[in-house]
Protein backbone atom coordinates (compact mmCIF):
# COMPACT_ATOMS: atom_id res chain seq x y z
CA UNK A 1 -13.41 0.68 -10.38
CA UNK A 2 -11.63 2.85 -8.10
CA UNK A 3 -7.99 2.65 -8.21
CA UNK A 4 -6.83 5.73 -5.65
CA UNK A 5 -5.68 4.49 -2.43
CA UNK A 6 -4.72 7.33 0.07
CA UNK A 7 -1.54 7.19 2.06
CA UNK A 8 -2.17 8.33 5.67
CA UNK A 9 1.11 9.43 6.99
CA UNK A 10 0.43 11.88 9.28
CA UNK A 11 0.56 11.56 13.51
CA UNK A 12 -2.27 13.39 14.35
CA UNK A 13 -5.81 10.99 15.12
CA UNK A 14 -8.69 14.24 14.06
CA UNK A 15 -6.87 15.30 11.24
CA UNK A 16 -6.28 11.58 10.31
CA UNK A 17 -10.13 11.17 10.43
CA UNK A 18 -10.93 14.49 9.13
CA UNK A 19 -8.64 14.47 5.76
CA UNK A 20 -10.24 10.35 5.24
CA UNK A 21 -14.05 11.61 5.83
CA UNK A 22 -13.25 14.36 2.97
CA UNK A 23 -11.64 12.42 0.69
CA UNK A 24 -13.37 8.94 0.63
CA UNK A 25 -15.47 9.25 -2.38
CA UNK A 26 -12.65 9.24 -4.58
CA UNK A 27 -11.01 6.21 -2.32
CA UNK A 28 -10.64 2.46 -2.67
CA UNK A 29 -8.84 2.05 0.26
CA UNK A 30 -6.67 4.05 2.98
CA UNK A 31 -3.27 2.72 4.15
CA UNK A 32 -1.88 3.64 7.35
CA UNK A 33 1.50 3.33 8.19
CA UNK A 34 3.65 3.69 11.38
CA UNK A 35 3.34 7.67 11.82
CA UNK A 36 -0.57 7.34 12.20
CA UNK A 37 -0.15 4.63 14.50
CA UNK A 38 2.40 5.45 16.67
CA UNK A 39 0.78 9.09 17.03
CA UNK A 40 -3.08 8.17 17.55
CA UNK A 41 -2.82 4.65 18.74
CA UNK A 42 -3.80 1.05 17.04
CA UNK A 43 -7.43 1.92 17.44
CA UNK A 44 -6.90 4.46 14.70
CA UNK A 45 -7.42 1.62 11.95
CA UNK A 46 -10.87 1.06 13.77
CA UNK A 47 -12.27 4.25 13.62
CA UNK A 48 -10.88 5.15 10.14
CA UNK A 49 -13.50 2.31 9.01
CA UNK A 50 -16.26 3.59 10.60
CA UNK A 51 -15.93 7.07 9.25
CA UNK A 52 -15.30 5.66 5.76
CA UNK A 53 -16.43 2.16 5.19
CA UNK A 54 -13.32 1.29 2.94
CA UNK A 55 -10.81 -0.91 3.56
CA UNK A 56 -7.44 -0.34 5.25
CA UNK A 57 -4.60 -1.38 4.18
CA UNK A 58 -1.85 -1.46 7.01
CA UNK A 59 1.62 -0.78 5.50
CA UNK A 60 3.86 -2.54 8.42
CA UNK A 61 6.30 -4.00 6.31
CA UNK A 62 6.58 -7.00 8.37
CA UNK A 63 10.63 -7.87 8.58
CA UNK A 64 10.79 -10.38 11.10
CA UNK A 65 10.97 -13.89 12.25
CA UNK A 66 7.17 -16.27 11.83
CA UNK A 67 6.14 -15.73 15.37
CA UNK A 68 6.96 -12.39 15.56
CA UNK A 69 5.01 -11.63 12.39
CA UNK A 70 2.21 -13.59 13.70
CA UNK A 71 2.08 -11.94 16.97
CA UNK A 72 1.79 -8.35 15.46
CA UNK A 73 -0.47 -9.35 12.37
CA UNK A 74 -2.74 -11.00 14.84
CA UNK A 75 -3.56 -7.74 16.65
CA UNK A 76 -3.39 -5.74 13.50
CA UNK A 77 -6.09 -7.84 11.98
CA UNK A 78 -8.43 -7.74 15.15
CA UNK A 79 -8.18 -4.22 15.04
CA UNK A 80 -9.87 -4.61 11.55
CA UNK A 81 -6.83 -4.31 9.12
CA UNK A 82 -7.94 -5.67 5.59
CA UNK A 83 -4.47 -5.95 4.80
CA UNK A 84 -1.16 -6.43 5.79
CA UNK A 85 1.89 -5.41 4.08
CA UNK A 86 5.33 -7.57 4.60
CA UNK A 87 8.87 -7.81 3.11
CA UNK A 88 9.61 -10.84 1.59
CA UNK A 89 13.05 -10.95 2.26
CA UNK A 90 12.83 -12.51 5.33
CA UNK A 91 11.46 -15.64 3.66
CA UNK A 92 8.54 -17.68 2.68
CA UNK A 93 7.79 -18.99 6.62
CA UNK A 94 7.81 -14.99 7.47
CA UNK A 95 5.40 -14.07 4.77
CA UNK A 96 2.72 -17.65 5.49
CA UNK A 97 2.81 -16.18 9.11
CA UNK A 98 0.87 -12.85 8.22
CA UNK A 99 -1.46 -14.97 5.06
CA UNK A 100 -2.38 -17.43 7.81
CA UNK A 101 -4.21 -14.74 9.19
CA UNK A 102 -5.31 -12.79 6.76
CA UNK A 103 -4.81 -10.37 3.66
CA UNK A 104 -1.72 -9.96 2.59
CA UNK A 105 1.02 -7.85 0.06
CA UNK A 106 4.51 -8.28 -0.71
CA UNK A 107 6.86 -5.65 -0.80
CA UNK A 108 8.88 -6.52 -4.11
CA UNK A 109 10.09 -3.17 -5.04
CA UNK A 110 9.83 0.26 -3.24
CA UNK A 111 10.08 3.59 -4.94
CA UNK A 112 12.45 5.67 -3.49
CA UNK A 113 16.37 5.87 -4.84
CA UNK A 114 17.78 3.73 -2.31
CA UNK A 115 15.14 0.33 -3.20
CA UNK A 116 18.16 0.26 -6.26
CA UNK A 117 20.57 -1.14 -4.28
CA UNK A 118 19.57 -4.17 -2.65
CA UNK A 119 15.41 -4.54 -3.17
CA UNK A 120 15.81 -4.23 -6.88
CA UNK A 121 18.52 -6.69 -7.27
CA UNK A 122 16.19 -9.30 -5.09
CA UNK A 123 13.25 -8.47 -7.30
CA UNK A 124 13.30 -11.33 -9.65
CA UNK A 125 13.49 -13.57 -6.08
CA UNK A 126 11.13 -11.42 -4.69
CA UNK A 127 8.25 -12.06 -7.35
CA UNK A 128 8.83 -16.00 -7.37
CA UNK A 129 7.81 -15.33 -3.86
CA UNK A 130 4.74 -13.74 -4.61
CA UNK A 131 3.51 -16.43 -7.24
CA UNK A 132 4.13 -18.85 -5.17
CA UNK A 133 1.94 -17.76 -2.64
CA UNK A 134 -0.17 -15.65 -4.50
CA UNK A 135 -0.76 -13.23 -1.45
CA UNK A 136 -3.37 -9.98 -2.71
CA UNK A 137 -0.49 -8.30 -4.39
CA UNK A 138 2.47 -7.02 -4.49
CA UNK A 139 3.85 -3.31 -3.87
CA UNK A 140 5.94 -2.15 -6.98
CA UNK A 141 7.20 1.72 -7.81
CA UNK A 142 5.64 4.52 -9.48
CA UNK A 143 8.16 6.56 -9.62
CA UNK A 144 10.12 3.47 -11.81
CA UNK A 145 6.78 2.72 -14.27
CA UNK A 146 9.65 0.86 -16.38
CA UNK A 147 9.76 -1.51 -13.70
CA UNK A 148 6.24 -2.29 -13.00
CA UNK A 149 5.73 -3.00 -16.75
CA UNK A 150 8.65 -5.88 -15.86
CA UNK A 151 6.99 -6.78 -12.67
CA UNK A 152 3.59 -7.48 -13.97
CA UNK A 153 5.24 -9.16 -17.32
CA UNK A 154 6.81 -11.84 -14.49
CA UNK A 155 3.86 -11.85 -11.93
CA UNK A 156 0.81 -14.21 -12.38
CA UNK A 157 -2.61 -13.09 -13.13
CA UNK A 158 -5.09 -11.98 -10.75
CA UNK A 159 -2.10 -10.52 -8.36
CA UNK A 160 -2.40 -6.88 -8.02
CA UNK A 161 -0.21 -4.47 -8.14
CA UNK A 162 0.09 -1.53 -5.85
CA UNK A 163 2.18 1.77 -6.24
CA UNK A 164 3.69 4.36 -4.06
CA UNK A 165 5.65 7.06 -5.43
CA UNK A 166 2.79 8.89 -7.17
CA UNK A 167 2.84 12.63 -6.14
CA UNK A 168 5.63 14.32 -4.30
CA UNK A 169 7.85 11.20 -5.27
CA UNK A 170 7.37 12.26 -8.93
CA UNK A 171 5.72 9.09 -10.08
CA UNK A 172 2.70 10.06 -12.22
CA UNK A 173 -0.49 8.35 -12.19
CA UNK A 174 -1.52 7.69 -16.07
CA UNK A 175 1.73 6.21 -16.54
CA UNK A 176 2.05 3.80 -14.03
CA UNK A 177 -1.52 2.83 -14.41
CA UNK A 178 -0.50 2.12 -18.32
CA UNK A 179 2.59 -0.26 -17.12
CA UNK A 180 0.29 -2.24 -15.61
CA UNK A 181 -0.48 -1.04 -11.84
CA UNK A 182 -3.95 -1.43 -10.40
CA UNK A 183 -3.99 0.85 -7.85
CA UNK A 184 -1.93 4.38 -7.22
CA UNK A 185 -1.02 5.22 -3.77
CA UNK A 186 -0.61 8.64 -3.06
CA UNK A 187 0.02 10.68 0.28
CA UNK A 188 1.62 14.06 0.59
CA UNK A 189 0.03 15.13 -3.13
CA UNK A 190 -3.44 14.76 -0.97
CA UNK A 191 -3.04 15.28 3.14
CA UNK A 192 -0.48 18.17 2.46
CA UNK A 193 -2.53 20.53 0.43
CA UNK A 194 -4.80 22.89 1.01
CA UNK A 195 -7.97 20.89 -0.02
CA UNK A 196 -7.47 16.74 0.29
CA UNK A 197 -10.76 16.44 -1.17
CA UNK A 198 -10.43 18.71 -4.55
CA UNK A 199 -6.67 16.86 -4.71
CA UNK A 200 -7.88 13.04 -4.38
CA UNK A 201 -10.54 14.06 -6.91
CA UNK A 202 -8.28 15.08 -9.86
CA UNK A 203 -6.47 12.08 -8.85
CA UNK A 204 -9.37 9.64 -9.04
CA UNK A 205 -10.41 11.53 -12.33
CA UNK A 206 -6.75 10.93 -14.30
CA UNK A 207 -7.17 7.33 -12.90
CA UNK A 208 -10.61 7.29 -15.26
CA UNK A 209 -8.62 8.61 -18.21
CA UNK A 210 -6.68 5.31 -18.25
């Protein structure tokens, strides 16, 4: 099973396209984030599924009041989103807005330095959230694999786990994939180099190893 989801975070729509096209064999999914579409439009998600055929995951983190979430998740999804990523700390009737809809992951943890002082102290909150509603999973940090050994020790089965952080964050991939991730996200290690495609496949090989 593939277990390498690329992080998109770059403005321009042909490069967008052109670094996905290159790199989806060693892909299970591509997230987009607000970079990619503010710079080439909502559309972007669209196309990015024709070139490829995998899923896109579209990393919004959704902060705001039901309706609100609604309104936006609605337009995500009919633009052909497969997922939707939200905070949680807004509360359970944010988070039911976007999973009425459609596919959805919780933000419990994030990976840089700053998630330490007030998403990490919510965390335990956070994944009560999560298996309550059992949304697709949950985002935890790679660059913390201590803490997504606790995460998936407290989360129920059949949740998945996704990490950001791998790469130019310093998380590596082996060892958050041994604390119990499912799926590495990685960005600037891929679209930043000089060839995405040899990059993502040493990536999607050390995800083999595991």
């Amino acid at each position: 099973m593939k277990k390498l989801i690329l992080a998109l975070d770059v403005y321009d729509r042909e490069r967008a396209l052109e670094i996905a096209e290159c790199t989806a064999d060693y892909l299970w999914a591509i997230k987009v984030n607000w970079p990619l579409i503010i710079g080439s439009g909502l559309e972007i998600i669209t196309e990015l599924k024709q070139v490829t055929g995998l899923p896109v995951i579209a990393d919004l983190k959704l902060a705001d009041i039901p309706n609100t979430n609604r309104l936006i998740a609605s337009k995500v999804f009919e633009a052909g989103a497969d997922y939707i990523i939200v905070h949680g700390f807004p509360g359970k009737d944010s988070v039911e807005a976007v999973m009425e809809l459609g596919e959805t992951i919780i933000v419990v943890e994030m990976s840089h330095p700053g998630a330490r002082e007030f998403i990490q102290p919510a965390t335990d909150k956070l994944i009560e959230l999560a298996n309550e509603l059992e949304p697709f999973g949950v985002i935890a940090p790679a660059t913390r694999p201590e803490r997504v050994s606790y995460i998936r020790s407290k989360l129920k089965p059949g949740i998945k786990i996704l990490t950001p952080g791998v790469g130019a964050q310093g998380g590596k991939a082996r060892e958050v994939l041994k604390a119990g991730a499912d799926y590495i996200i990685v960005g600037r290690s891929i679209y930043a180099g000089e060839n995405p495609r040899e990059s993502a496949r040493i990536l999607y090989e050390e995800t083999l190893e595991v």
